[in-house]
PDB file of N, CA and C in Angstrom:
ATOM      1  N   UNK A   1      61.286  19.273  82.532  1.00  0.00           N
ATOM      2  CA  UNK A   1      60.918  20.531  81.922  1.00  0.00           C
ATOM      3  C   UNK A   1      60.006  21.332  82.853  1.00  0.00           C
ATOM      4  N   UNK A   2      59.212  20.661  83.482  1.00  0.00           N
ATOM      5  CA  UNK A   2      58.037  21.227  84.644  1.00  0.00           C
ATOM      6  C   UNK A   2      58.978  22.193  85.632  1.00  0.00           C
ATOM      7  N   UNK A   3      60.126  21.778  85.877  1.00  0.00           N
ATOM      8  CA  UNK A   3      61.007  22.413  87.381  1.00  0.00           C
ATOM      9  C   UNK A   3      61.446  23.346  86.506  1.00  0.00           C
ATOM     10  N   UNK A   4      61.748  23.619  85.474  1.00  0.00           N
ATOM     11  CA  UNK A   4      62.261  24.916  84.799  1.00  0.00           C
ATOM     12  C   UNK A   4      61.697  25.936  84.621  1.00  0.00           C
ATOM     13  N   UNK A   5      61.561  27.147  84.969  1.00  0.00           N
ATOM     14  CA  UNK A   5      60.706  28.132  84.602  1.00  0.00           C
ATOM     15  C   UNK A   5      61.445  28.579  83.456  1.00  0.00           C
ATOM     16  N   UNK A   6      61.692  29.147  82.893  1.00  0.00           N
ATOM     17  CA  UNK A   6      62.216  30.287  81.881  1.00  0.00           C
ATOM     18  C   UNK A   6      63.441  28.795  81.267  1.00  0.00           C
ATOM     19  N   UNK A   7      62.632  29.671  79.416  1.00  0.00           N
ATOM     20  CA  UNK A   7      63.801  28.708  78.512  1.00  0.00           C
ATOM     21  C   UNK A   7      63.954  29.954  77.456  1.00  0.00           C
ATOM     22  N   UNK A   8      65.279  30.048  76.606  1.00  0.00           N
ATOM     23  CA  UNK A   8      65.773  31.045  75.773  1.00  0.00           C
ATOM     24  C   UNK A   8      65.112  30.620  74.656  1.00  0.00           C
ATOM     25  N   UNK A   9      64.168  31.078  73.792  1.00  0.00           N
ATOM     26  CA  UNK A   9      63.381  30.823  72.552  1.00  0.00           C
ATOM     27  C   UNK A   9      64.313  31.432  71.516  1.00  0.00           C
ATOM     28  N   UNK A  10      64.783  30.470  70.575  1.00  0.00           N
ATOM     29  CA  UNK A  10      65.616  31.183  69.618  1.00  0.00           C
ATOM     30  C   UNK A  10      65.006  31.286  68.265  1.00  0.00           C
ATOM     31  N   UNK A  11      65.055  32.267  67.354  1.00  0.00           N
ATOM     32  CA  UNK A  11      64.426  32.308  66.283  1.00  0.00           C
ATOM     33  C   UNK A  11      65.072  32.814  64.791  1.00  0.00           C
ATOM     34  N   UNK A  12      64.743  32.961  63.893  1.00  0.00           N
ATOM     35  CA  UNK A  12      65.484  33.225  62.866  1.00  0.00           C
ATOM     36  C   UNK A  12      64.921  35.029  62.541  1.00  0.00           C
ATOM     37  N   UNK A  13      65.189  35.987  62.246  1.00  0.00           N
ATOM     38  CA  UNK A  13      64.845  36.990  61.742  1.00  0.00           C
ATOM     39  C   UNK A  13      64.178  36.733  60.118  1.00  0.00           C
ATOM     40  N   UNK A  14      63.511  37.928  59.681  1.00  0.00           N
ATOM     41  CA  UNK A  14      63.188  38.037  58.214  1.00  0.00           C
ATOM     42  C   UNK A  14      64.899  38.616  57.373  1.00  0.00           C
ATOM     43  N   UNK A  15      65.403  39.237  58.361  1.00  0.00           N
ATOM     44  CA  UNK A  15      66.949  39.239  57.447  1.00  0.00           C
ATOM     45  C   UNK A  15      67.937  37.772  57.808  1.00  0.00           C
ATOM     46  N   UNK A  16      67.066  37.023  58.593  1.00  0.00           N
ATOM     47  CA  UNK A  16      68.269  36.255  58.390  1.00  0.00           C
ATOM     48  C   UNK A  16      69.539  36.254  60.065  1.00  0.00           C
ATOM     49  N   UNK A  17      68.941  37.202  60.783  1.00  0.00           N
ATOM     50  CA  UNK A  17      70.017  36.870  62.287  1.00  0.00           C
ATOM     51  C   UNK A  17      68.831  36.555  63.146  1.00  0.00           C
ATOM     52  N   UNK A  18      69.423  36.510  63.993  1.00  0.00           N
ATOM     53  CA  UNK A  18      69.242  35.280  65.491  1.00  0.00           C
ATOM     54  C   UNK A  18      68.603  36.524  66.604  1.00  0.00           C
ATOM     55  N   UNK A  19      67.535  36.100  66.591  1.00  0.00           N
ATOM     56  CA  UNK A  19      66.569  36.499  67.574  1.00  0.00           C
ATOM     57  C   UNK A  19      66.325  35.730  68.863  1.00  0.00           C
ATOM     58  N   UNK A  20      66.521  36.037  70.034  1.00  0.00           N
ATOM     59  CA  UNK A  20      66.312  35.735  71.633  1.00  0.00           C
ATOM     60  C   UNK A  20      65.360  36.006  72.412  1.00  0.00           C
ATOM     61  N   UNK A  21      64.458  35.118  73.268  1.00  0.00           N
ATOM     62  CA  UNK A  21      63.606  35.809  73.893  1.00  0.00           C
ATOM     63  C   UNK A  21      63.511  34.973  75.165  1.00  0.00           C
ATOM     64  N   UNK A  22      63.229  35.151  76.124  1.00  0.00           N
ATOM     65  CA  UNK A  22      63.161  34.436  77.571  1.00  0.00           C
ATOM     66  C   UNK A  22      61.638  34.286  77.211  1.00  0.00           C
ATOM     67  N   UNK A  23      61.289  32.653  77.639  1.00  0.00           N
ATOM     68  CA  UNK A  23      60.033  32.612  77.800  1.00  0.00           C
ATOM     69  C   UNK A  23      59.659  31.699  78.722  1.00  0.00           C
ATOM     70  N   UNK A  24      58.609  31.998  79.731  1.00  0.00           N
ATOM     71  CA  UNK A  24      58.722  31.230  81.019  1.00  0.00           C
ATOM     72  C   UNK A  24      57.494  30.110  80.938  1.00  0.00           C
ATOM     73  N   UNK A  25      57.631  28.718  81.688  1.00  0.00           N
ATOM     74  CA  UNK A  25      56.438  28.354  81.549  1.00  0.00           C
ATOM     75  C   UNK A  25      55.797  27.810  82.667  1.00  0.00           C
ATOM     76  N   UNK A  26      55.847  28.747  83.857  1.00  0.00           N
ATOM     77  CA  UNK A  26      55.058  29.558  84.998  1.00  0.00           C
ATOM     78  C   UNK A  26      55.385  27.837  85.761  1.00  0.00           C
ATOM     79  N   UNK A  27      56.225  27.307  85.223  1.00  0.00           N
ATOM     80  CA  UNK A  27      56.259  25.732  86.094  1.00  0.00           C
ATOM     81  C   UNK A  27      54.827  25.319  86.695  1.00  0.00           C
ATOM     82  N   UNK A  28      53.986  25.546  85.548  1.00  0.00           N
ATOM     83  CA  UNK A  28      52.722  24.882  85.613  1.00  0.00           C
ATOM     84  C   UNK A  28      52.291  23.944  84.621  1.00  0.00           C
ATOM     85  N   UNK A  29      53.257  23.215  83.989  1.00  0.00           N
ATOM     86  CA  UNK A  29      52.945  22.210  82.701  1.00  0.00           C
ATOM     87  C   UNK A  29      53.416  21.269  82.912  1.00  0.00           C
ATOM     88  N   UNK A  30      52.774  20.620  81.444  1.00  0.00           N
ATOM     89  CA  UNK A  30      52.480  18.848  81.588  1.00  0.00           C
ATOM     90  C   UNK A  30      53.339  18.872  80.720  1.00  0.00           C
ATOM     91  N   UNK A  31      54.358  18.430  80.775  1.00  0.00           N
ATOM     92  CA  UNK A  31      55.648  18.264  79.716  1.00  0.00           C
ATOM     93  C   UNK A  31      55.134  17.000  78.651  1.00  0.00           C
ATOM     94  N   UNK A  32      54.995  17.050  77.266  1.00  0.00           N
ATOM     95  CA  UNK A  32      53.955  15.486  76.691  1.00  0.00           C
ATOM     96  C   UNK A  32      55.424  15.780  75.765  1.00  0.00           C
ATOM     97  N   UNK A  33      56.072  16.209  75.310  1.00  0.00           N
ATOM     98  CA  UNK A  33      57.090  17.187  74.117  1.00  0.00           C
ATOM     99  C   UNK A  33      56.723  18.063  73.416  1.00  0.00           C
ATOM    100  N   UNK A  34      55.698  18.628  73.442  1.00  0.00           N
ATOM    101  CA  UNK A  34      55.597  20.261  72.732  1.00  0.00           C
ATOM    102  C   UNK A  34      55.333  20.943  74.097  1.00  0.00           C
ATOM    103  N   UNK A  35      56.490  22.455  73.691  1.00  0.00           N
ATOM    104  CA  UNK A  35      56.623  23.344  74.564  1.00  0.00           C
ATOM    105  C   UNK A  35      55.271  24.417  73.865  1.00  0.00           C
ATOM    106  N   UNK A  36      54.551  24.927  74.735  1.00  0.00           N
ATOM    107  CA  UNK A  36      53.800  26.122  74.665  1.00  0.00           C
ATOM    108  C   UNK A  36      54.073  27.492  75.047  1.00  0.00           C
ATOM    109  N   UNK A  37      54.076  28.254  74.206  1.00  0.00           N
ATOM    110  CA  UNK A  37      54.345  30.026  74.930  1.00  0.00           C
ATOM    111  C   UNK A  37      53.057  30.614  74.164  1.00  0.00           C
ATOM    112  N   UNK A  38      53.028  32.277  74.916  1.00  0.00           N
ATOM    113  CA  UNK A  38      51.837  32.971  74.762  1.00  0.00           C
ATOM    114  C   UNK A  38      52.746  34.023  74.307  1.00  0.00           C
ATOM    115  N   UNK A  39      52.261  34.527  73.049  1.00  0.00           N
ATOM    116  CA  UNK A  39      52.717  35.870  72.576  1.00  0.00           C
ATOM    117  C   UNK A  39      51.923  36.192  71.556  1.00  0.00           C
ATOM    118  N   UNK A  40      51.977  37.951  71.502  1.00  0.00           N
ATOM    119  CA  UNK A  40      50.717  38.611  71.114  1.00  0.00           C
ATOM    120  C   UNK A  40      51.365  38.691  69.313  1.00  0.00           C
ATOM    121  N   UNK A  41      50.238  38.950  68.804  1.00  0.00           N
ATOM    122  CA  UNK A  41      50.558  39.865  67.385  1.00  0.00           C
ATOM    123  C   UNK A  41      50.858  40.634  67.267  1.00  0.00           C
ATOM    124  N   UNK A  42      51.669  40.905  66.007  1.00  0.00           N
ATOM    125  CA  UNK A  42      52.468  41.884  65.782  1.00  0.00           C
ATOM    126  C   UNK A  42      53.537  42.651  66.275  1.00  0.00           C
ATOM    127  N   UNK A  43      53.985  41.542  67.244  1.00  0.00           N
ATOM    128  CA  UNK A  43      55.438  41.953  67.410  1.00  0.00           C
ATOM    129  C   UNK A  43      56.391  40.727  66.311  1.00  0.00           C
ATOM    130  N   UNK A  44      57.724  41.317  66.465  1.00  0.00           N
ATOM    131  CA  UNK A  44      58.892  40.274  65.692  1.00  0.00           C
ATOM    132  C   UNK A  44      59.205  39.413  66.198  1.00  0.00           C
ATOM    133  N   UNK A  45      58.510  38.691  67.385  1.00  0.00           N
ATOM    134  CA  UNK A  45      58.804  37.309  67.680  1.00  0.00           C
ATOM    135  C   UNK A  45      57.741  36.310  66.682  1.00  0.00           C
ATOM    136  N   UNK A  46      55.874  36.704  66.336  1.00  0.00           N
ATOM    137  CA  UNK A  46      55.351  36.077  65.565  1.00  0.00           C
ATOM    138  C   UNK A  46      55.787  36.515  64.225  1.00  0.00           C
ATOM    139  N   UNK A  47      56.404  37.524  63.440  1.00  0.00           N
ATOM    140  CA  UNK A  47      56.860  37.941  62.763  1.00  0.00           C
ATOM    141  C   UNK A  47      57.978  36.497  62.164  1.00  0.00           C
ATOM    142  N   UNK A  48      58.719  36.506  63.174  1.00  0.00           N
ATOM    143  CA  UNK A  48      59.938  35.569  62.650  1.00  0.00           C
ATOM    144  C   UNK A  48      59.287  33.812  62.539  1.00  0.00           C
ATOM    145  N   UNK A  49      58.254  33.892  63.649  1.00  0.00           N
ATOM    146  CA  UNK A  49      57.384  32.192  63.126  1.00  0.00           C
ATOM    147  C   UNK A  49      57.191  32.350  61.996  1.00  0.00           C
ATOM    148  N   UNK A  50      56.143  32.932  61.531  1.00  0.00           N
ATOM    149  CA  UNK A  50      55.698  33.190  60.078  1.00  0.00           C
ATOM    150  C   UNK A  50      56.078  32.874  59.456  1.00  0.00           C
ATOM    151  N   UNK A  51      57.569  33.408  59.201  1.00  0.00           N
ATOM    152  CA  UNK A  51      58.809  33.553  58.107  1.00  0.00           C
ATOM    153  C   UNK A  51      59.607  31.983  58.534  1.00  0.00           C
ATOM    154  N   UNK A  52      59.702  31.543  59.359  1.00  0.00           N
ATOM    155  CA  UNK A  52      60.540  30.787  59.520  1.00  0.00           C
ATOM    156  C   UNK A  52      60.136  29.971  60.396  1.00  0.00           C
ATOM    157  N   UNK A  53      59.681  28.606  60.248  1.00  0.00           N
ATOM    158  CA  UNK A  53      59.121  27.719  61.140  1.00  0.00           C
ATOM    159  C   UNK A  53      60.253  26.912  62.611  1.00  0.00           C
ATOM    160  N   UNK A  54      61.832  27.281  62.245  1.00  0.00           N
ATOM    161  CA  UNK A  54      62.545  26.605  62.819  1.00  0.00           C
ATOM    162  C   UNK A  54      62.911  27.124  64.083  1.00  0.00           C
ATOM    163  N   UNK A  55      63.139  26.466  65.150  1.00  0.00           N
ATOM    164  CA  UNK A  55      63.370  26.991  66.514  1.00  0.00           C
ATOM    165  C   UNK A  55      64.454  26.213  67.171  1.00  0.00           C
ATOM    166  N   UNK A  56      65.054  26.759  68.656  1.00  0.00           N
ATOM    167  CA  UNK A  56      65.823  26.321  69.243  1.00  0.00           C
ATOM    168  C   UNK A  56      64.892  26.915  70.864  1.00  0.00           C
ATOM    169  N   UNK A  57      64.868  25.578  72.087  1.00  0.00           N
ATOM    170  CA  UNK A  57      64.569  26.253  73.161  1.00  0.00           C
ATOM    171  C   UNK A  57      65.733  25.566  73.799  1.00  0.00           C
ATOM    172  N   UNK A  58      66.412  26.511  74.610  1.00  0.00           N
ATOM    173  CA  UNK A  58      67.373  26.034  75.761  1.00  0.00           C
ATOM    174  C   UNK A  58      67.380  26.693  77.138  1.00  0.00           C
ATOM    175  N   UNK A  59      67.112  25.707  78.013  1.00  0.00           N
ATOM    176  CA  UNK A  59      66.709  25.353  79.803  1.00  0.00           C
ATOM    177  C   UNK A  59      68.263  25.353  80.641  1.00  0.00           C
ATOM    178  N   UNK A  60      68.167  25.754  81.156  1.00  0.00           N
ATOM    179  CA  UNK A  60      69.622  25.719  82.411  1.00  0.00           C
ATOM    180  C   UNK A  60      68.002  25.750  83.605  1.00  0.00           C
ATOM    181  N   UNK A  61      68.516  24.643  84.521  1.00  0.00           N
ATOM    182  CA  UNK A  61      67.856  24.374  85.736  1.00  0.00           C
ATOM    183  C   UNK A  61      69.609  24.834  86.702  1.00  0.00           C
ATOM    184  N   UNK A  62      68.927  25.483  87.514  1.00  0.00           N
ATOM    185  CA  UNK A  62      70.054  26.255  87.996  1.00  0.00           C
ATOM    186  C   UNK A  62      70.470  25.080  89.536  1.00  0.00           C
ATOM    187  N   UNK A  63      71.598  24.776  90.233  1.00  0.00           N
ATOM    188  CA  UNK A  63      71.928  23.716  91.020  1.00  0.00           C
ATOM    189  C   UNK A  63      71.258  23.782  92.262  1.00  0.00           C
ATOM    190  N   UNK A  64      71.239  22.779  92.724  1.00  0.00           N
ATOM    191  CA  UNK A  64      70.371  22.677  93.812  1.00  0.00           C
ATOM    192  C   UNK A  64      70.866  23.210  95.199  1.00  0.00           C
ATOM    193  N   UNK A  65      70.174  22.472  96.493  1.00  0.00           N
ATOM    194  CA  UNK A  65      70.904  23.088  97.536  1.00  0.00           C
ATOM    195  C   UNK A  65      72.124  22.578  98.206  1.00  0.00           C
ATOM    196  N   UNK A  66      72.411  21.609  97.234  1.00  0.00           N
ATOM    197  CA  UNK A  66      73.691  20.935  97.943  1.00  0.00           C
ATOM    198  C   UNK A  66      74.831  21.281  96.588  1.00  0.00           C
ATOM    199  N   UNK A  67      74.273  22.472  95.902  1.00  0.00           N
ATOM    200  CA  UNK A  67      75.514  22.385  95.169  1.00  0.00           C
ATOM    201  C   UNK A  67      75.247  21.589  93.401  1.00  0.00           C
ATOM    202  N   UNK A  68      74.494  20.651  93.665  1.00  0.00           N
ATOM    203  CA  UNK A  68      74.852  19.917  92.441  1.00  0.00           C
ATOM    204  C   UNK A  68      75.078  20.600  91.103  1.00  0.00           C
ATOM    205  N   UNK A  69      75.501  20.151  89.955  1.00  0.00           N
ATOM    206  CA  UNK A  69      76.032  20.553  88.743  1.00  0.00           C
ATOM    207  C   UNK A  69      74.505  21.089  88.162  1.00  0.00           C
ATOM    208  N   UNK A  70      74.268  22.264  87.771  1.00  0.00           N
ATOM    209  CA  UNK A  70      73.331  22.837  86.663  1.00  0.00           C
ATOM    210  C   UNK A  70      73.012  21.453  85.420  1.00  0.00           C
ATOM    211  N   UNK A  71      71.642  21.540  85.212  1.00  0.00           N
ATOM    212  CA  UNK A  71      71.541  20.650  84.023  1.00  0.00           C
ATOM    213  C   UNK A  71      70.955  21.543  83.356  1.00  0.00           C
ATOM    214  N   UNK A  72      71.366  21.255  81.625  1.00  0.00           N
ATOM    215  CA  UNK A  72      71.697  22.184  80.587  1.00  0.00           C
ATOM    216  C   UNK A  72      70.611  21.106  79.554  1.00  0.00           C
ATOM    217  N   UNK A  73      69.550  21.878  78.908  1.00  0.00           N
ATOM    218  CA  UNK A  73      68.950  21.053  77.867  1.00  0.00           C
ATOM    219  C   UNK A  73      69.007  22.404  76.434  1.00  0.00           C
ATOM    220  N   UNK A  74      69.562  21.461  75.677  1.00  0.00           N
ATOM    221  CA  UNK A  74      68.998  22.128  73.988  1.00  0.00           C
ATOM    222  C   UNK A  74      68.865  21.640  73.083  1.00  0.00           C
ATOM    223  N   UNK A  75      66.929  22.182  72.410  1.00  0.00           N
ATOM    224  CA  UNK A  75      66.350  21.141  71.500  1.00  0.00           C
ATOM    225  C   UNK A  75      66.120  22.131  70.556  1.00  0.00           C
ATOM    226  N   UNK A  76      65.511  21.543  69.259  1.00  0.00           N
ATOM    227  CA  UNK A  76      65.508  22.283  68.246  1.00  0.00           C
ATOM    228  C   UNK A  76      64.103  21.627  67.556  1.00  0.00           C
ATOM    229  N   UNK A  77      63.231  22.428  67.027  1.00  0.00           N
ATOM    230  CA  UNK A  77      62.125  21.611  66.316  1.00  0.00           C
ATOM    231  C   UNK A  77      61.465  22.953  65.410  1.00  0.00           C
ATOM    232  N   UNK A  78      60.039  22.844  65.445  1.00  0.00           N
ATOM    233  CA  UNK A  78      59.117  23.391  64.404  1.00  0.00           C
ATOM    234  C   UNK A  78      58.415  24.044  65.079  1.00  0.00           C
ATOM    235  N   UNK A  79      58.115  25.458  65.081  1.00  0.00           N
ATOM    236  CA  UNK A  79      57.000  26.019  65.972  1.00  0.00           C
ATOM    237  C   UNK A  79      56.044  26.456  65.076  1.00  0.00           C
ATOM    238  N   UNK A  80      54.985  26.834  65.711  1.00  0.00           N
ATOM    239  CA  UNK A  80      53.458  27.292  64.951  1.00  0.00           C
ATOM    240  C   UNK A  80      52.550  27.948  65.693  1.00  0.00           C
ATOM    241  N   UNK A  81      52.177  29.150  64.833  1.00  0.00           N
ATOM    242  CA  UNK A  81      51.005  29.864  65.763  1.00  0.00           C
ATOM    243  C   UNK A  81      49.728  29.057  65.692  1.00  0.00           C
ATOM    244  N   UNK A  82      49.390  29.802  67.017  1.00  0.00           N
ATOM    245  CA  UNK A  82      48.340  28.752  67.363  1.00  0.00           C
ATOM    246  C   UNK A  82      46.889  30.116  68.106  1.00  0.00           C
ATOM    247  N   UNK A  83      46.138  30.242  67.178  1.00  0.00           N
ATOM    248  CA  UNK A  83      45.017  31.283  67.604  1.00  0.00           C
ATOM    249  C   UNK A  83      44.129  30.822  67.965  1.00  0.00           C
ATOM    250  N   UNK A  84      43.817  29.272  68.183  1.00  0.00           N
ATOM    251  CA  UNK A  84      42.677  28.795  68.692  1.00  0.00           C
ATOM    252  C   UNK A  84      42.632  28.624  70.112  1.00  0.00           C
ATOM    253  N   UNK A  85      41.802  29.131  70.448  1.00  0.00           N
ATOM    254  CA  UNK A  85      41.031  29.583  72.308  1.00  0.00           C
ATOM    255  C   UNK A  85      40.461  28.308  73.408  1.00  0.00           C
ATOM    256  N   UNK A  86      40.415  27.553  72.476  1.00  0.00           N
ATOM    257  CA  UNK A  86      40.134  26.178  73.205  1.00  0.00           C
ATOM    258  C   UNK A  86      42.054  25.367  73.199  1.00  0.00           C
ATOM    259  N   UNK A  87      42.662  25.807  72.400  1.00  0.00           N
ATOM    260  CA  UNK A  87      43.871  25.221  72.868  1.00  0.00           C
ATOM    261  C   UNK A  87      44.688  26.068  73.766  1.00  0.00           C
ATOM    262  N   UNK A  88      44.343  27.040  73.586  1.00  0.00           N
ATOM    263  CA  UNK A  88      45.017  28.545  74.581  1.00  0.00           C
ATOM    264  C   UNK A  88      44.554  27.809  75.686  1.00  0.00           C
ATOM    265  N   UNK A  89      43.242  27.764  75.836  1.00  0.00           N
ATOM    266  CA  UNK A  89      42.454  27.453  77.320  1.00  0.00           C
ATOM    267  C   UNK A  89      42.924  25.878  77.940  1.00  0.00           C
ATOM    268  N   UNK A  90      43.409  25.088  77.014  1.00  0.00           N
ATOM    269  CA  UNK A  90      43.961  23.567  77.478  1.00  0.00           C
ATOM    270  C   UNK A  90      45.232  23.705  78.323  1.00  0.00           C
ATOM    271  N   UNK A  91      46.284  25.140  77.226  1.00  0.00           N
ATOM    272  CA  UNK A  91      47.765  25.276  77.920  1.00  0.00           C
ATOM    273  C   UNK A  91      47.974  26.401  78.469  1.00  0.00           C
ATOM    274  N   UNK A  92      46.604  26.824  79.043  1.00  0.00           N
ATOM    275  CA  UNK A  92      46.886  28.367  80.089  1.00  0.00           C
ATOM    276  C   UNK A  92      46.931  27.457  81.689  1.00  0.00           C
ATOM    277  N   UNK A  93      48.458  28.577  82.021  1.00  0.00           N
ATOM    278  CA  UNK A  93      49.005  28.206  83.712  1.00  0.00           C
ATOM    279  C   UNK A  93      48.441  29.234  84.558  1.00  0.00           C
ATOM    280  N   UNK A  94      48.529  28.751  85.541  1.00  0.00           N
ATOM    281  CA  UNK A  94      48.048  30.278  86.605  1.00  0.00           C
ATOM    282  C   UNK A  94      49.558  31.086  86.469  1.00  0.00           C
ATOM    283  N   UNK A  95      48.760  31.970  86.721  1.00  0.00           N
ATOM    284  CA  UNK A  95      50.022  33.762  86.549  1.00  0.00           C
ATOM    285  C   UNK A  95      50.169  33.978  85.634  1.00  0.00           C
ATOM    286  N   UNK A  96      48.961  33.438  84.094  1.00  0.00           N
ATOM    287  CA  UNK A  96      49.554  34.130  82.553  1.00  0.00           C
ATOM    288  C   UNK A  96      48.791  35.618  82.906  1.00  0.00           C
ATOM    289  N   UNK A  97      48.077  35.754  83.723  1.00  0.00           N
ATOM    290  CA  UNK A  97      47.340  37.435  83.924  1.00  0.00           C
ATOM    291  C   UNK A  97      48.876  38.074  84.621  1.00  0.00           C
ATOM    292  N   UNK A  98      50.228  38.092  84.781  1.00  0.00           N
ATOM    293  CA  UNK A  98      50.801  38.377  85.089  1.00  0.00           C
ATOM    294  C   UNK A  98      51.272  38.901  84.038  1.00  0.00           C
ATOM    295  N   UNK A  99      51.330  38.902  82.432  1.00  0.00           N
ATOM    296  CA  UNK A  99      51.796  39.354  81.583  1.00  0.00           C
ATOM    297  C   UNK A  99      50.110  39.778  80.961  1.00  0.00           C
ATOM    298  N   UNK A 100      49.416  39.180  80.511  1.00  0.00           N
ATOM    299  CA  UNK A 100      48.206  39.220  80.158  1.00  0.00           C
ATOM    300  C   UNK A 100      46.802  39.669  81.146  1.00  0.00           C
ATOM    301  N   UNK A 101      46.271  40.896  82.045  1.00  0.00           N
ATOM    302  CA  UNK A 101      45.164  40.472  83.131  1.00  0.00           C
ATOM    303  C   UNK A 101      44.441  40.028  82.615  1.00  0.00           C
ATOM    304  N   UNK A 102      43.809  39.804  81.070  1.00  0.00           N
ATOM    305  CA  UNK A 102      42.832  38.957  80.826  1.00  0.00           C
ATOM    306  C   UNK A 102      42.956  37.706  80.420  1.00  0.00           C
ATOM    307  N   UNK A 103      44.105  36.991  80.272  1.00  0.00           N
ATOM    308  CA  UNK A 103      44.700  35.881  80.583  1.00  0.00           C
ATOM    309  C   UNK A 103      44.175  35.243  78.674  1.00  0.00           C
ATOM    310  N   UNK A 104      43.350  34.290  78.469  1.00  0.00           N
ATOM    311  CA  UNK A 104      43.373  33.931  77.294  1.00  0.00           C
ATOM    312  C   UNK A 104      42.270  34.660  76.494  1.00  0.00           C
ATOM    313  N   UNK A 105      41.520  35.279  77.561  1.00  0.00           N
ATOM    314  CA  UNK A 105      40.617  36.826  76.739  1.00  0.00           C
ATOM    315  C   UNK A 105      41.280  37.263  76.154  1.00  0.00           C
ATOM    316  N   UNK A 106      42.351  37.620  75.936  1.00  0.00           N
ATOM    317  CA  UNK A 106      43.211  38.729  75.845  1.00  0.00           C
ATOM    318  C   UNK A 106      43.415  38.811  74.365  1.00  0.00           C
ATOM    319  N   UNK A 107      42.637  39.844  73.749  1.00  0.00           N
ATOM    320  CA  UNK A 107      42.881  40.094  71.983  1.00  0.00           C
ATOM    321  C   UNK A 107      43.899  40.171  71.421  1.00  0.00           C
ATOM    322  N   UNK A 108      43.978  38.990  69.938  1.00  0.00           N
ATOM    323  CA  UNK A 108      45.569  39.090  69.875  1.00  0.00           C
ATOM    324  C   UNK A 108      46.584  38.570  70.472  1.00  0.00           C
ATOM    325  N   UNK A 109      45.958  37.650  70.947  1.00  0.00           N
ATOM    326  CA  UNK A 109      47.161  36.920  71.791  1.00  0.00           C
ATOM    327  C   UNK A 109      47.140  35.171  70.927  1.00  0.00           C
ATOM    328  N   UNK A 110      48.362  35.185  70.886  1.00  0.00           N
ATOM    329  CA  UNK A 110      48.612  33.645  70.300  1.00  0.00           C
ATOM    330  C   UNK A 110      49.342  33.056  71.079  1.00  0.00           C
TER     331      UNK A 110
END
């Protein structure tokens, strides 16, 4: 999971369809089995947690330099916001000021 940057976060809508989002994880993590992402309030990606705890993340590691076959992962589990700043600060990578410059300062950010 560490060699993967970017996995497709799938989510359920409040009507009920299928929401997509690329979310990267700066290939600076400790893979333990919970995936971490950073996203702010009040958009319809925490919108659809809220409403709907169920998720899908799926990884394509793209082939190497000799060619080899792409490896393809897709899991499915329970996600949850998470507003606490000491766990932000446990699963912040370098380059989240790349979306965020104040990185886990950043108001509103889950």
């Amino acid at each position: 999971m560490k060699d993967i940057d970017f996995a497709l976060l799938t989510t359920h809508t409040q009507g009920g369809a299928i929401g997509n989002r690329p979310m990267s994880n700066s290939r600076e993590v400790c893979y333990d089995g919970d995936a971490w992402f950073f996203a702010m309030e009040a958009t319809l990606m925490i919108d659809d947690i809220a409403t709907d705890p169920k998720a899908s993340l799926s990884y394509r590691e793209s082939p190497g330099f000799w060619a080899w076959r792409p490896f393809f992962l897709a899991m499915e589990g329970h996600r949850s916001l998470i507003g606490d700043k000491v766990a932000r600060a446990q699963h912040c990578a370098k380059g989240l000021e790349r979306w965020w410059p104040a990185s886990i300062e950043t108001p509103r950010l889950h």
